[in-house]
N, C-alpha and C. Protein backbone atom coordinates (compact mmCIF):
# COMPACT_ATOMS: atom_id res chain seq x y z
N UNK A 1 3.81 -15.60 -15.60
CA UNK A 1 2.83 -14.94 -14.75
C UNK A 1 3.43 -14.72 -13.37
N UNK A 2 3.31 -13.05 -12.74
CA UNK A 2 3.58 -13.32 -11.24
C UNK A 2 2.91 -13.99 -10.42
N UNK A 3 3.55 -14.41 -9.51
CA UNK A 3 3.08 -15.57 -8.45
C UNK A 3 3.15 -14.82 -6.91
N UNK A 4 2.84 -14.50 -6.24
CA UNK A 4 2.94 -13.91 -4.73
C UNK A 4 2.42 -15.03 -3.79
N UNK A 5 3.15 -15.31 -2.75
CA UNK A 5 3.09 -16.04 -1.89
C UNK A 5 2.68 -15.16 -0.85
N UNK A 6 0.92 -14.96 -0.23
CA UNK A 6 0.55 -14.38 0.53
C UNK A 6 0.02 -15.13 2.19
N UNK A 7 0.44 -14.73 3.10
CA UNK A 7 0.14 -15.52 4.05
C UNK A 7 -1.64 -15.30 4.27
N UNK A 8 -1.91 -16.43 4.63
CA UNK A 8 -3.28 -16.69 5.27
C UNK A 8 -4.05 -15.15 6.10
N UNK A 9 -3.38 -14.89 6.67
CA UNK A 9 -3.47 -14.16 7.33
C UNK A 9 -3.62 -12.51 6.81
N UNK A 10 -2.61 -12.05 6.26
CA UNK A 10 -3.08 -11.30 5.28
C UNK A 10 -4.04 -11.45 4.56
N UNK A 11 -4.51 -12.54 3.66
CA UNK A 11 -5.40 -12.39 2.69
C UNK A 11 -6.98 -12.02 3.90
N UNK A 12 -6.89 -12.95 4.26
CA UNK A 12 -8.47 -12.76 5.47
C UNK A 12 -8.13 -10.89 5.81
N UNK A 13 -7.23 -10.65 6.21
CA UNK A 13 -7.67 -9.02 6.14
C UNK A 13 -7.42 -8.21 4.99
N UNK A 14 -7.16 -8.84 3.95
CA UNK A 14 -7.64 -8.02 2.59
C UNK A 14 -8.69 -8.59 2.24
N UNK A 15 -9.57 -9.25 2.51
CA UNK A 15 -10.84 -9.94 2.28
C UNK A 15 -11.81 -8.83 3.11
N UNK A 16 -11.34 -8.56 4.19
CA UNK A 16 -11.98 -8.20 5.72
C UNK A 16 -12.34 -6.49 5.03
N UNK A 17 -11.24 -6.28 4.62
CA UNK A 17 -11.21 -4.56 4.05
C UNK A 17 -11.65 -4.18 2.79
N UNK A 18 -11.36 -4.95 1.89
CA UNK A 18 -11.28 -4.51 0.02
C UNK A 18 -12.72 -3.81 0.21
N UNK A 19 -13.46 -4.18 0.89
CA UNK A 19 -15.25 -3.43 0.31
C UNK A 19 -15.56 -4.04 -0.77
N UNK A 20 -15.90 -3.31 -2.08
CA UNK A 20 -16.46 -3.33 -2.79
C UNK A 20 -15.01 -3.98 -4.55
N UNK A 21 -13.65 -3.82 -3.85
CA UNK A 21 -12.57 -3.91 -4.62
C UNK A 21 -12.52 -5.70 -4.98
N UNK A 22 -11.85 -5.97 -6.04
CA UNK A 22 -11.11 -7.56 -6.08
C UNK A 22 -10.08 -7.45 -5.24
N UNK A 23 -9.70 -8.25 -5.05
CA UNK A 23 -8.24 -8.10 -4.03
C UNK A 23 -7.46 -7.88 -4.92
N UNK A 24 -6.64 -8.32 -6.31
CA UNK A 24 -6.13 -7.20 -6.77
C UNK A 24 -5.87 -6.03 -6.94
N UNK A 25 -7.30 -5.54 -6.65
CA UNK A 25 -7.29 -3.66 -7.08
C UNK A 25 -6.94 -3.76 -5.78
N UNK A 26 -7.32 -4.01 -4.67
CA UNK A 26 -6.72 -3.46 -3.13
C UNK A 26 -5.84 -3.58 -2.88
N UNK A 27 -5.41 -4.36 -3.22
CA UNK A 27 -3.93 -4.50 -3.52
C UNK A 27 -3.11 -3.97 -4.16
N UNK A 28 -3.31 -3.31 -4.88
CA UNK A 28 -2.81 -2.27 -5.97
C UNK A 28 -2.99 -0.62 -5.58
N UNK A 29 -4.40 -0.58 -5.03
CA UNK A 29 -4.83 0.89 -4.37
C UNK A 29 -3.84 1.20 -3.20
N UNK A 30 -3.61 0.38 -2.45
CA UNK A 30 -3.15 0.03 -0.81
C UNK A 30 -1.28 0.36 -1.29
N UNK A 31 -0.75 -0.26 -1.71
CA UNK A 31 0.32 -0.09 -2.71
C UNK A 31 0.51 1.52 -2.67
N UNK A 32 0.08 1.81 -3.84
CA UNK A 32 0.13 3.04 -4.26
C UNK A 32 -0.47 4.52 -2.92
N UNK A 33 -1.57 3.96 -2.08
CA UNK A 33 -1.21 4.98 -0.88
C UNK A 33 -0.17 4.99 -0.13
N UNK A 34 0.93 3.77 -0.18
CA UNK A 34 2.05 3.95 0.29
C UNK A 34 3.25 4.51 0.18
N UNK A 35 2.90 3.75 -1.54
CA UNK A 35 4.10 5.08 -1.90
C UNK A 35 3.67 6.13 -2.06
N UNK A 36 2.84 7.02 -2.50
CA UNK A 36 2.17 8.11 -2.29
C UNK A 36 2.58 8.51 -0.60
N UNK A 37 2.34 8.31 -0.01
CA UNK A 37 2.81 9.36 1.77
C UNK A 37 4.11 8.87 1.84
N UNK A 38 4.91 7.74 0.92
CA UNK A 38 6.35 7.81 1.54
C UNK A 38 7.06 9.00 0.36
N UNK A 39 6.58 9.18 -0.81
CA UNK A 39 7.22 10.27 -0.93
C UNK A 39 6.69 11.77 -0.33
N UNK A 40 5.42 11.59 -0.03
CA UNK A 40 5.10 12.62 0.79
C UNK A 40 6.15 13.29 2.14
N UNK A 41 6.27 11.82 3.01
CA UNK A 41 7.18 12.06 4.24
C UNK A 41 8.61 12.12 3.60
N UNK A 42 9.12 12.03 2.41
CA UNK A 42 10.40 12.17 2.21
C UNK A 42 10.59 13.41 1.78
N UNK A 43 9.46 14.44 1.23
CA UNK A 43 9.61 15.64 0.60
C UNK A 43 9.59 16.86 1.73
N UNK A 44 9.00 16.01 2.83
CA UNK A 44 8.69 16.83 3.93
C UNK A 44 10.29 16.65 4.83
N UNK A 45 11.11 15.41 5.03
CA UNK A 45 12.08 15.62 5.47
C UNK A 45 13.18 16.18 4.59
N UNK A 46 13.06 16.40 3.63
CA UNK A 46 14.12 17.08 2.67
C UNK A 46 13.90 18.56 2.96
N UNK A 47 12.55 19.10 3.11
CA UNK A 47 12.65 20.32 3.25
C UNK A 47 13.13 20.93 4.94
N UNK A 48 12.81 19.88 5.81
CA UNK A 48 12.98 20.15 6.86
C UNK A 48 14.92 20.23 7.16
N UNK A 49 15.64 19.20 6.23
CA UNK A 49 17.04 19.36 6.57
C UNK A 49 16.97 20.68 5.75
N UNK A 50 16.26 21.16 4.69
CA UNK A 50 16.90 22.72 4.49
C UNK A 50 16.78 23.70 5.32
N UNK A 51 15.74 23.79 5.82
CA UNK A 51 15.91 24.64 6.83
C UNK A 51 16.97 25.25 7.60
């Protein structure tokens, strides 16, 4: 089983935010909007060196 070692601190603001989520899924949602806009901002600087 994975194990994540989350600081205190974090969890109280994924507690503070999730809404209506388990902290898994927010954790998982939160995740995935990241990588989601980092390939966003990487598709956007690829086109910008073509230019």
């Amino acid at each position: 089983m994975l194990q994540l070692k989350i600081a205190r601190d974090l969890l109280t603001w994924i507690d503070a935010s999730k809404g209506d989520d388990s902290r898994p899924t927010f954790i998982i949602k939160t995740l995935r909007k990241v990588m989601t806009n980092e390939e966003t901002n990487e598709s956007k600087a690829t086109n910008r060196k073509a230019d």
